[in-house]
N, C-alpha and C. Protein backbone atom coordinates (compact mmCIF):
# COMPACT_ATOMS: atom_id res chain seq x y z
N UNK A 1 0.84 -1.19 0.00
CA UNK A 1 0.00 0.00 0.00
C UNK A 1 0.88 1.24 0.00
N UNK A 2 0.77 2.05 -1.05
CA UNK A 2 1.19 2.84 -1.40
C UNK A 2 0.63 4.48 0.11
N UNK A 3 1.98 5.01 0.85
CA UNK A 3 1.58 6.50 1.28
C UNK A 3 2.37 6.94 1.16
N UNK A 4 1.85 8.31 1.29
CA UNK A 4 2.35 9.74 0.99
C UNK A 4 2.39 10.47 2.40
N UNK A 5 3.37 10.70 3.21
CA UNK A 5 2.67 11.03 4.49
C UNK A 5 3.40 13.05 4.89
N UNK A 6 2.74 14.16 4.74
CA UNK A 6 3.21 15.43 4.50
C UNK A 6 3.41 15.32 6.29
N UNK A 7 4.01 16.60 6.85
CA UNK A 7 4.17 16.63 7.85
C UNK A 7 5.14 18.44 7.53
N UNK A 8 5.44 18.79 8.95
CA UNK A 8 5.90 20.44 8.85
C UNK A 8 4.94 21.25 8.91
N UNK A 9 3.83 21.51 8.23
CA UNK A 9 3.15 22.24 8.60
C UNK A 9 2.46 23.35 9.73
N UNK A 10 2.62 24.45 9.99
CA UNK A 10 1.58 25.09 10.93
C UNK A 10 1.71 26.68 10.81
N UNK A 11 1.38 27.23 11.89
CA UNK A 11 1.19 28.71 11.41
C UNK A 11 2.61 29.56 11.96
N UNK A 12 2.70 30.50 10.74
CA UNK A 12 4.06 31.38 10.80
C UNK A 12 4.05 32.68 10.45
N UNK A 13 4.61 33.46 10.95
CA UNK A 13 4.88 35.06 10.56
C UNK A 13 4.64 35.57 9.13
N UNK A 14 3.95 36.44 8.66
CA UNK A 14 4.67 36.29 7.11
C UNK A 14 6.33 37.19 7.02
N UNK A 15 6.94 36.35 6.37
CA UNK A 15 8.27 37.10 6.40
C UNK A 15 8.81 35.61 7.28
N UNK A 16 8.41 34.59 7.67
CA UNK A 16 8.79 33.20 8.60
C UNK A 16 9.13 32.08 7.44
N UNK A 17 9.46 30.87 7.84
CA UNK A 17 9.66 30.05 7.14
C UNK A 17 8.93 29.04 7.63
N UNK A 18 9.16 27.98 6.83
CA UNK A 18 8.86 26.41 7.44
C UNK A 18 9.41 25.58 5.88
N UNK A 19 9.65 24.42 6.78
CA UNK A 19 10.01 23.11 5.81
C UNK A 19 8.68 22.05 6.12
N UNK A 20 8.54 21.56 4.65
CA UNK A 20 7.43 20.26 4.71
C UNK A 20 8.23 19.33 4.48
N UNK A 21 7.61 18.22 5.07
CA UNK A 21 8.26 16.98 3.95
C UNK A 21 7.16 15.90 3.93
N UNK A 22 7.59 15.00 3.08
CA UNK A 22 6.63 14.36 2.17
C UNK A 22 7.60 12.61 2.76
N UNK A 23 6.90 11.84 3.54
CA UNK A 23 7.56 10.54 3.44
C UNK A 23 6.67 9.62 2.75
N UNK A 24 7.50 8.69 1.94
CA UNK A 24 6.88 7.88 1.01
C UNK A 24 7.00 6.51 1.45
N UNK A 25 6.43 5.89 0.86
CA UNK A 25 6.13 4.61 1.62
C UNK A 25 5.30 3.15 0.51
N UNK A 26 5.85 2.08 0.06
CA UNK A 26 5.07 1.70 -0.74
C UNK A 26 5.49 1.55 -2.03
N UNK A 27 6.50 1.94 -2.28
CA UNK A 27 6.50 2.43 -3.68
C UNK A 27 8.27 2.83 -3.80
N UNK A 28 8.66 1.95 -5.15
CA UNK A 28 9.99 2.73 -5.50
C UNK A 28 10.49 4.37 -5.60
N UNK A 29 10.69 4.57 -4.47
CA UNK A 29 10.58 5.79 -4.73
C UNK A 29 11.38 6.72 -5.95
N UNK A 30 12.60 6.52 -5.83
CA UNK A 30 14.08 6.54 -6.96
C UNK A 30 13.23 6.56 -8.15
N UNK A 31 11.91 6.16 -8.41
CA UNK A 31 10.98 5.74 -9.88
C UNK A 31 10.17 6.81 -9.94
N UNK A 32 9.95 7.58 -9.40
CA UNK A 32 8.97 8.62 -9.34
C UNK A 32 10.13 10.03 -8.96
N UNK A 33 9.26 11.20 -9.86
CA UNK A 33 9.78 12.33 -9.64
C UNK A 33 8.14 12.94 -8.75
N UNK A 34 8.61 13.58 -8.23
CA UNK A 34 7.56 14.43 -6.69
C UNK A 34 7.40 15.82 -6.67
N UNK A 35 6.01 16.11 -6.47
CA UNK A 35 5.49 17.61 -6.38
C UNK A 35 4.82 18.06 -5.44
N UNK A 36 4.79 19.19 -5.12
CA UNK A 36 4.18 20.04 -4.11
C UNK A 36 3.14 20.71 -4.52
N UNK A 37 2.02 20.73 -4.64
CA UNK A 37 0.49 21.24 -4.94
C UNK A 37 -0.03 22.21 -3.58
N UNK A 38 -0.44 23.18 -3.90
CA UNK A 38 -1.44 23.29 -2.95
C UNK A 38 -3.16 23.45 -3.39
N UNK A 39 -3.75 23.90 -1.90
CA UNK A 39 -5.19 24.14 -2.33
C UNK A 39 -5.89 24.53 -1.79
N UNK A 40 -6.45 26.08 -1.77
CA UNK A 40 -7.29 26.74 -0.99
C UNK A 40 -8.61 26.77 -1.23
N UNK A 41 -9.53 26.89 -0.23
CA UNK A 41 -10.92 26.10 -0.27
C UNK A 41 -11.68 27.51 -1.32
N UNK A 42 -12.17 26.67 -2.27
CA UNK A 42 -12.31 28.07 -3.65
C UNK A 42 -11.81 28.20 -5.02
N UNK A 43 -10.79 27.81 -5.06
CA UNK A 43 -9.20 28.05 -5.77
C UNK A 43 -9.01 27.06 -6.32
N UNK A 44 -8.48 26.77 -7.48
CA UNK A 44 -8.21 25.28 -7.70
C UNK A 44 -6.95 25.06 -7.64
N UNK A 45 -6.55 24.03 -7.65
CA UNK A 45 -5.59 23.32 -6.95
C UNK A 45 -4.09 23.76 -7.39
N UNK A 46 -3.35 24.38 -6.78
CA UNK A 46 -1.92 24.88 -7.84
C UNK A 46 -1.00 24.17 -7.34
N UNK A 47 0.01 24.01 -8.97
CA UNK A 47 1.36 23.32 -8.57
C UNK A 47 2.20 24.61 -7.99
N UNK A 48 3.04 23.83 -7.03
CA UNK A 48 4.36 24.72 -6.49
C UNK A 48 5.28 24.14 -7.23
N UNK A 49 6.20 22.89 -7.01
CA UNK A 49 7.25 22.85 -7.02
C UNK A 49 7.32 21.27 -7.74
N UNK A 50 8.50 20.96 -8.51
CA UNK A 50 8.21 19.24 -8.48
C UNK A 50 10.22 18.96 -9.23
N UNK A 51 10.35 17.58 -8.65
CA UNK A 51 11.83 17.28 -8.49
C UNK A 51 11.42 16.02 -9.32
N UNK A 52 12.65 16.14 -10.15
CA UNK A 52 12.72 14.67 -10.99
C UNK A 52 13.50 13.71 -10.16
N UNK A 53 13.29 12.58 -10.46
CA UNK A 53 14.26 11.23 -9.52
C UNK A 53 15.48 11.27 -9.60
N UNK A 54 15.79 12.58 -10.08
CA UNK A 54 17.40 12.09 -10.03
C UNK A 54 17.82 13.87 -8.81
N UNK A 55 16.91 14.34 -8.91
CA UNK A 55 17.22 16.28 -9.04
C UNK A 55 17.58 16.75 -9.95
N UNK A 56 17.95 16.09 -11.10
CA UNK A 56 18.57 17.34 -12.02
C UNK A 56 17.16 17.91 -12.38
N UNK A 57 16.27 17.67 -12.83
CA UNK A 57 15.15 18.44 -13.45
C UNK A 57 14.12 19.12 -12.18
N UNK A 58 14.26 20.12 -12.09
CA UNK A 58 13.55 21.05 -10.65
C UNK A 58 12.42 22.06 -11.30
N UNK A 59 11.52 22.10 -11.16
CA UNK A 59 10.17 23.55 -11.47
C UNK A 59 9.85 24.18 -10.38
N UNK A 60 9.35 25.48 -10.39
CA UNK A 60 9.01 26.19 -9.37
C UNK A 60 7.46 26.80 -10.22
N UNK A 61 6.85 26.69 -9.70
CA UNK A 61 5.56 27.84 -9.72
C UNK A 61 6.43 29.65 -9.62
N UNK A 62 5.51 30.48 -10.83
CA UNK A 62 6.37 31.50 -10.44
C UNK A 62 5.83 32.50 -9.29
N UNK A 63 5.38 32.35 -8.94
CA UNK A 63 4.62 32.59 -7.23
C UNK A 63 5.66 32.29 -6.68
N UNK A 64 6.49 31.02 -6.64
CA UNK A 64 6.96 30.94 -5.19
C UNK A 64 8.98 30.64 -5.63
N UNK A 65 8.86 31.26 -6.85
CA UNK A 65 10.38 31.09 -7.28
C UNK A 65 11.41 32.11 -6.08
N UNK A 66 12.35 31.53 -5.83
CA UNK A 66 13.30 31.87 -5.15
C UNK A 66 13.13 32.82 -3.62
N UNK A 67 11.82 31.71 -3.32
CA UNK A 67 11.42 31.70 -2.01
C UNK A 67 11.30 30.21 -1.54
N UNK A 68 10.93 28.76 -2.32
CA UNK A 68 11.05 27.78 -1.68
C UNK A 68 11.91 27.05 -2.28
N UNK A 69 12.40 26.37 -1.96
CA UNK A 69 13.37 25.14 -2.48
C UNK A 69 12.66 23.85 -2.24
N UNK A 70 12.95 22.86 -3.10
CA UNK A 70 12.17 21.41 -3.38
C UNK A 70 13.39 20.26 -3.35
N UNK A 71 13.67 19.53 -2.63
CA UNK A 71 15.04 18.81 -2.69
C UNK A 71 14.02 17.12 -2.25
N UNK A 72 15.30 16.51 -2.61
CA UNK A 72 14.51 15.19 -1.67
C UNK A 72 15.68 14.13 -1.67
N UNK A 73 15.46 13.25 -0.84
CA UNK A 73 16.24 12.46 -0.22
C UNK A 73 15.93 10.90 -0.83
N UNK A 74 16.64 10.24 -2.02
CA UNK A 74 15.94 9.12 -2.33
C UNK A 74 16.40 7.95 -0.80
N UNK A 75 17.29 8.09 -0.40
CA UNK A 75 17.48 6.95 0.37
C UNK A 75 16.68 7.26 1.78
N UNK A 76 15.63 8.14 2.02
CA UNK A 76 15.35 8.05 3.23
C UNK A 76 13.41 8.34 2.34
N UNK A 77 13.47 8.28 0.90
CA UNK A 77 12.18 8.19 0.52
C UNK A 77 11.67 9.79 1.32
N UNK A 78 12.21 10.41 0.82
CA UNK A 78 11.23 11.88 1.72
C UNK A 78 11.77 13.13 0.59
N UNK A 79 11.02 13.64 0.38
CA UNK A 79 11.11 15.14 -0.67
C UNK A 79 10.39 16.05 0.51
N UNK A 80 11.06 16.93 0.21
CA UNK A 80 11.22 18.52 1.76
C UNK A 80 10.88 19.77 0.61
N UNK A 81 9.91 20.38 1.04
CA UNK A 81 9.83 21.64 0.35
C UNK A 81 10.47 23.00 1.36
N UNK A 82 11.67 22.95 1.24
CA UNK A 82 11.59 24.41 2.25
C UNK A 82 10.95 25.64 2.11
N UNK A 83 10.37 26.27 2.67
CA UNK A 83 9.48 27.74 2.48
C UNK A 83 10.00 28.57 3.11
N UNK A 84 10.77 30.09 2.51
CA UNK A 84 11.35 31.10 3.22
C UNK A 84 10.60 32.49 2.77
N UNK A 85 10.47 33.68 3.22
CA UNK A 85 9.64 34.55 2.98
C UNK A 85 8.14 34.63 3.09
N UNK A 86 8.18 33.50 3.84
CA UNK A 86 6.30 33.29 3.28
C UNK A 86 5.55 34.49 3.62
N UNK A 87 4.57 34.38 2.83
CA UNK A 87 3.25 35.35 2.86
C UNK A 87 1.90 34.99 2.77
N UNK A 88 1.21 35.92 3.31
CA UNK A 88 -0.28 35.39 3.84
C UNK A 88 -0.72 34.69 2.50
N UNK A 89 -0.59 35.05 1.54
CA UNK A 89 -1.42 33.55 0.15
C UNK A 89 -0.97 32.87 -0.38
N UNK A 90 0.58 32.58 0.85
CA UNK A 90 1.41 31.03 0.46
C UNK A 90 -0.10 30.47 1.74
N UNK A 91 -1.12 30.94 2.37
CA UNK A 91 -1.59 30.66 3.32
C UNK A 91 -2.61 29.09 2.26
N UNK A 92 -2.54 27.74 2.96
CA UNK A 92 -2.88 26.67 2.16
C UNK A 92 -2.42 25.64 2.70
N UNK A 93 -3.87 24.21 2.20
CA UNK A 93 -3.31 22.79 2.22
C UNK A 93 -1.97 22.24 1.21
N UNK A 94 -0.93 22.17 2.01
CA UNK A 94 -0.05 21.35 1.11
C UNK A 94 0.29 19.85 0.32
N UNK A 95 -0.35 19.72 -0.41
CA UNK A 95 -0.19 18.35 -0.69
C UNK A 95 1.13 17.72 -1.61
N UNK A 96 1.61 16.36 -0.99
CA UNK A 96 2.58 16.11 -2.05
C UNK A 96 2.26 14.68 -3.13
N UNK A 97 2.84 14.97 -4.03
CA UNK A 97 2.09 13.97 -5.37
C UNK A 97 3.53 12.91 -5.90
N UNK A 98 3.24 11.52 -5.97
CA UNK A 98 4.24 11.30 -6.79
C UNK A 98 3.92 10.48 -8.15
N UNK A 99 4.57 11.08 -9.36
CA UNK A 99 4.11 11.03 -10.34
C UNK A 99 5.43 9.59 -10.98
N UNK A 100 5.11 8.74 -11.76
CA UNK A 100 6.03 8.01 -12.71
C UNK A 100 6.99 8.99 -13.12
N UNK A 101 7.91 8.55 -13.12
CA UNK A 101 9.01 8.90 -14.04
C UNK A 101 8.47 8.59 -15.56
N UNK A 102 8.58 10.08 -16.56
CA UNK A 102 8.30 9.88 -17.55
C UNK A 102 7.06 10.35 -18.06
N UNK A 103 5.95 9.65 -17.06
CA UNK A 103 4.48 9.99 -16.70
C UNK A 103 4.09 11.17 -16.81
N UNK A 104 2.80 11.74 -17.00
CA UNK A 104 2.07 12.76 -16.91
C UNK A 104 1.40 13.05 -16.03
N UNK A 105 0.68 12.15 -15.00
CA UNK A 105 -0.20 12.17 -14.28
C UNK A 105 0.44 11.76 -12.81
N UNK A 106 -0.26 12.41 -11.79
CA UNK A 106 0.74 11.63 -10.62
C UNK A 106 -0.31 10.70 -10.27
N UNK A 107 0.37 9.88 -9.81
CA UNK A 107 -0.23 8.67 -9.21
C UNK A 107 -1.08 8.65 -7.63
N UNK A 108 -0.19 9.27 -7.37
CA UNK A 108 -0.36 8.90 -5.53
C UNK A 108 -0.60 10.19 -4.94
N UNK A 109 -1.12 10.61 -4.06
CA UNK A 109 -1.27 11.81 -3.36
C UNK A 109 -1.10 11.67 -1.59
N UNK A 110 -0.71 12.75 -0.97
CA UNK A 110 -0.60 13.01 -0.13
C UNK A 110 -2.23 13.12 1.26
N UNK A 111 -1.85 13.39 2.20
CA UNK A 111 -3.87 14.02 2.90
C UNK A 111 -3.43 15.38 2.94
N UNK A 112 -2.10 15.99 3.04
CA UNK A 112 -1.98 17.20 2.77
C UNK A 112 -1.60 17.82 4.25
N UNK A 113 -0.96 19.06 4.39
CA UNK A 113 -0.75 19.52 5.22
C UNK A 113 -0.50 20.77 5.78
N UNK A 114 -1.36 21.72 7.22
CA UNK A 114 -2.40 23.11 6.68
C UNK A 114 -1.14 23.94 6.62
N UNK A 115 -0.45 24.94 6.17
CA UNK A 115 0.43 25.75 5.97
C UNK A 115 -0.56 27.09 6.31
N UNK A 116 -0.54 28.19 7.44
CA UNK A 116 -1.35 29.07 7.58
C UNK A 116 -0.23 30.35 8.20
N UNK A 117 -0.59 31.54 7.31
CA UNK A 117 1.14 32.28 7.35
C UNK A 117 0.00 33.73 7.45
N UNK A 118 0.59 34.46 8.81
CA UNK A 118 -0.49 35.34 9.20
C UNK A 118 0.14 36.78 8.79
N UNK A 119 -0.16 37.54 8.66
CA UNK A 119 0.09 39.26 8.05
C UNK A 119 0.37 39.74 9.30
């Protein structure tokens, strides 16, 4: 059985940081490249960030370019979104996705985790 388990989450300054991370479970991880989505109740669902299986291939949403970093750890199965600068409408459920290598679609999803960044 394939999980996705987010964790880091909670409420911060804007101008604060926080790191998420995403542990995986179930699943080759090294086979899948991983993304960071969020989703505010209203809004549809936006990509942040997503890391290919190796790192060389990295995206950022341009919202949140050279404010978070997306790294991940294949041998401990965990991708970390760090968040620096945040601001009140980084305010959101974080979810993390892992998609096939190669693939279009992600496979697996996260339950997500509340990121709430106050003014």
């Amino acid at each position: 059985q394939v999980q996705l388990v987010e964790s880091g989450g909670g409420l911060v300054q804007a101008g604060g940081s926080l790191m998420l991370s995403c542990a995986a479970s179930g699943l080759t991880f090294s086979s899948y490249s991983m993304g960071w989505f969020r989703l505010v109740p209203g809004k549809e669902r936006e990509f942040v960030a997503q890391i290919s299986w190796s790192s060389i291939i990295i995206n950022y949403a341009d919202s949140v370019k050279g404010r978070f970093t997306i790294s991940r750890d294949n041998a401990k199965n965990t991708v970390y979104l760090q968040m620096n600068g945040l601001k009140p409408e980084d305010t959101a459920v974080y979810y993390c996705a892992a998609r096939p290598s190669g693939g279009t679609i992600a496979s697996y999803w996260g339950q997500g985790t509340q990121v709430t960044v106050s003014s």
